[in-house]
Protein backbone atom coordinates (compact mmCIF):
# COMPACT_ATOMS: atom_id res chain seq x y z
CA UNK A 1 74.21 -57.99 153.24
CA UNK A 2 75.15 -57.32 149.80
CA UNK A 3 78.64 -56.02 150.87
CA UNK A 4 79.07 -58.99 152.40
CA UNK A 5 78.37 -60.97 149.55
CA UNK A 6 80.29 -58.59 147.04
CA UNK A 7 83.43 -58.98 149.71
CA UNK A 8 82.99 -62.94 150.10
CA UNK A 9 82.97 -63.52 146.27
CA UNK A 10 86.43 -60.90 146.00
CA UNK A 11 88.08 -63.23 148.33
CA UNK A 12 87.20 -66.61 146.74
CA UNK A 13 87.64 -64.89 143.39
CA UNK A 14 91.77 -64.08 144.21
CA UNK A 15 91.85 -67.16 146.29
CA UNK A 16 90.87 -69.38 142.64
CA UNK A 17 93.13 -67.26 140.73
CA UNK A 18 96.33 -67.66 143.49
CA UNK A 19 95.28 -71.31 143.68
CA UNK A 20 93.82 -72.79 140.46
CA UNK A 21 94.26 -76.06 141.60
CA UNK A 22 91.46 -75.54 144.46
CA UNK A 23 88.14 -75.80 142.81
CA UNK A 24 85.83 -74.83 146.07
CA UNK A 25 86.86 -71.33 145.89
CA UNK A 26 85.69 -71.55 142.17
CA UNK A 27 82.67 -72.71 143.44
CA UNK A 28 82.52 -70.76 145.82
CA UNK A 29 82.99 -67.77 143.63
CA UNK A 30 80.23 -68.85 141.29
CA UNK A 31 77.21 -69.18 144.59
CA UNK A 32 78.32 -65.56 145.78
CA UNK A 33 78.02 -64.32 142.31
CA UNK A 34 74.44 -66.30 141.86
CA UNK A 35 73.40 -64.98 144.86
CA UNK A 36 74.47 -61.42 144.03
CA UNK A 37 71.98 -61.32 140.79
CA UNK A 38 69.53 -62.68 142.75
CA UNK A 39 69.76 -59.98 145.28
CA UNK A 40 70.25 -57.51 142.52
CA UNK A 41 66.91 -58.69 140.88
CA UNK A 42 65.18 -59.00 144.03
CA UNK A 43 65.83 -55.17 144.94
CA UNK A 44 65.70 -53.98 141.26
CA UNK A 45 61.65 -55.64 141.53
CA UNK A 46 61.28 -53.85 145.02
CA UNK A 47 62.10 -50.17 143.09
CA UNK A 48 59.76 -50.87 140.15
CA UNK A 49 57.26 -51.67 142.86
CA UNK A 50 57.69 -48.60 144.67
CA UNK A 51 57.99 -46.50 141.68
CA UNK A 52 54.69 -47.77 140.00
CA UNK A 53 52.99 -47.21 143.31
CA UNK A 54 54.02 -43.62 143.50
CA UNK A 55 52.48 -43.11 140.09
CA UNK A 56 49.74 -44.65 141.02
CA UNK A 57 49.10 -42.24 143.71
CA UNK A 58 50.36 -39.47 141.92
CA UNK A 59 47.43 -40.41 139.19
CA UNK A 60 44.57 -40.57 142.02
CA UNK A 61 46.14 -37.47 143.36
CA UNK A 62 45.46 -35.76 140.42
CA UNK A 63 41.76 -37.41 139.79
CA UNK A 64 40.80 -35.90 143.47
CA UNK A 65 41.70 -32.50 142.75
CA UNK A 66 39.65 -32.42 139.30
CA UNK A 67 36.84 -33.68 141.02
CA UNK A 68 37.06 -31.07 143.56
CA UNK A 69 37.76 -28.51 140.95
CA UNK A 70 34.83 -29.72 138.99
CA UNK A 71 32.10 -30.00 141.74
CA UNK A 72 33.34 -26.60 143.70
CA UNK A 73 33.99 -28.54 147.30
CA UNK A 74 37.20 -28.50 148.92
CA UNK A 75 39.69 -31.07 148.43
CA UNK A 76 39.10 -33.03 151.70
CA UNK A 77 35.20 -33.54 150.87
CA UNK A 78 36.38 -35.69 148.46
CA UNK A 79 37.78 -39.37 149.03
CA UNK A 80 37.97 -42.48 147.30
CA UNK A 81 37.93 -46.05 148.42
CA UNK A 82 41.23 -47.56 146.90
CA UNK A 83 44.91 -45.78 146.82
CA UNK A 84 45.05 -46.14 142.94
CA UNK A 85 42.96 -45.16 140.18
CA UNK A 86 40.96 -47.95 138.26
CA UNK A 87 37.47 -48.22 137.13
CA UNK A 88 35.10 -49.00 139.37
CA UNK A 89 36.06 -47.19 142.18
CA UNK A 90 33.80 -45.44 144.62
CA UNK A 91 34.10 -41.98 145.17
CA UNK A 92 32.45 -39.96 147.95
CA UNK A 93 31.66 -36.09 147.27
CA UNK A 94 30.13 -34.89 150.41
CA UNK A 95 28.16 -37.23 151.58
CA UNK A 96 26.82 -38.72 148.17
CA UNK A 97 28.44 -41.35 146.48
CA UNK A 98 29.23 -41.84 143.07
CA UNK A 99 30.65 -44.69 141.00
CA UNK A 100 33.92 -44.17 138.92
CA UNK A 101 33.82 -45.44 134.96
CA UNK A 102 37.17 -44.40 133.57
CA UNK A 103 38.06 -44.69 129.68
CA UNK A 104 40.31 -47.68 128.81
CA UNK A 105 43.22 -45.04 128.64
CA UNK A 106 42.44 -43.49 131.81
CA UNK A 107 41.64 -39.86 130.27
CA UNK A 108 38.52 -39.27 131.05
CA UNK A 109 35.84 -40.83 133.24
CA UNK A 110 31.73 -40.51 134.38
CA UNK A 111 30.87 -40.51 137.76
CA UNK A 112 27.49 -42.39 138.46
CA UNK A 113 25.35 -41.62 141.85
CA UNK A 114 25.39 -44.98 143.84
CA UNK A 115 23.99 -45.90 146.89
CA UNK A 116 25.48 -47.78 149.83
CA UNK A 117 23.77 -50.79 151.37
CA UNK A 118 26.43 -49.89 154.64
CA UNK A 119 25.70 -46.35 155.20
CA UNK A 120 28.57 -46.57 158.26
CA UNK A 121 31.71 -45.63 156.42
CA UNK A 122 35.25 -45.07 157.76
CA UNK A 123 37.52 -42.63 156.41
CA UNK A 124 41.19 -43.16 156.65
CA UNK A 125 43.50 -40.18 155.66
C-alpha cells in the first residue's frame, strides 16, 4: 500500500512540475504525501508497540526465573497471571499463591501468600 502511495505521489509530483499550470496534480501531490506521514506514523506507533511489549516480556521472563531460582522449583511450577510485570500481580509457586509488590523502579519486589476465593484456575502457556 505504501508503494502505491510513494508511486502515486512520483507521478503527480512530475506531472505538477511538466504542467505548472494544472493545480490538481499539486493537490494531488500534497494528499499522497499527507497520507504517506500518516502511514509512516501509523507503522512507526505499531513498532514501538511491539518493541515495548517484547520488553515487557523479556522483564517477566526474567522475574519467573528468579523466582524459580529463589524458591528451588522448576521453571514451569511457576506462572503468573498477566504477560507483563507490574505490581500487583499474582503469582502461583506450586500450588500456593502469592501476591507481587514490586519497588517503584521495578528492582526488587515481596511476594505475599494470598488466597483465592476461585480455587479453579486455568493455566495458559
Amino acid at each position: 500500500m505504501v508503494v502505491i502511495i510513494f508511486l502515486v505521489l512520483i507521478i503527480a509530483t512530475i506531472l505538477y512540475i511538466k504542467d505548472k499550470f494544472q493545480t490538481k496534480y499539486r493537490d494531488l501531490s500534497i494528499i499522497m504525501a499527507l497520507i504517506l506521514l500518516f502511514m509512516a506514523g501509523i507503522n512507526f506507533t505499531e513498532y514501538q508497540n511491539g518493541r515495548n511489549t517484547s520488553v515487557q516480556a523479556a522483564e517477566a521472563t526474567t522475574f519467573l526465573k528468579s523466582i524459580s531460582e529463589e524458591y528451588h522449583v522448576k521453571k514451569d511450577q511457576v506462572a503468573i497471571n498477566a504477560r507483563e510485570l507490574s505490581d500487583r500481580i499474582i503469582v502461583k509457586i506450586n500450588k500456593k499463591f502469592y501476591k507481587v509488590n514490586l519497588s517503584s523502579d521495578q528492582t526488587n519486589y515481596v511476594l505475599v501468600r494470598t488466597h483465592l476465593i476461585n480455587q479453579k484456575v486455568k493455566i495458559h502457556r
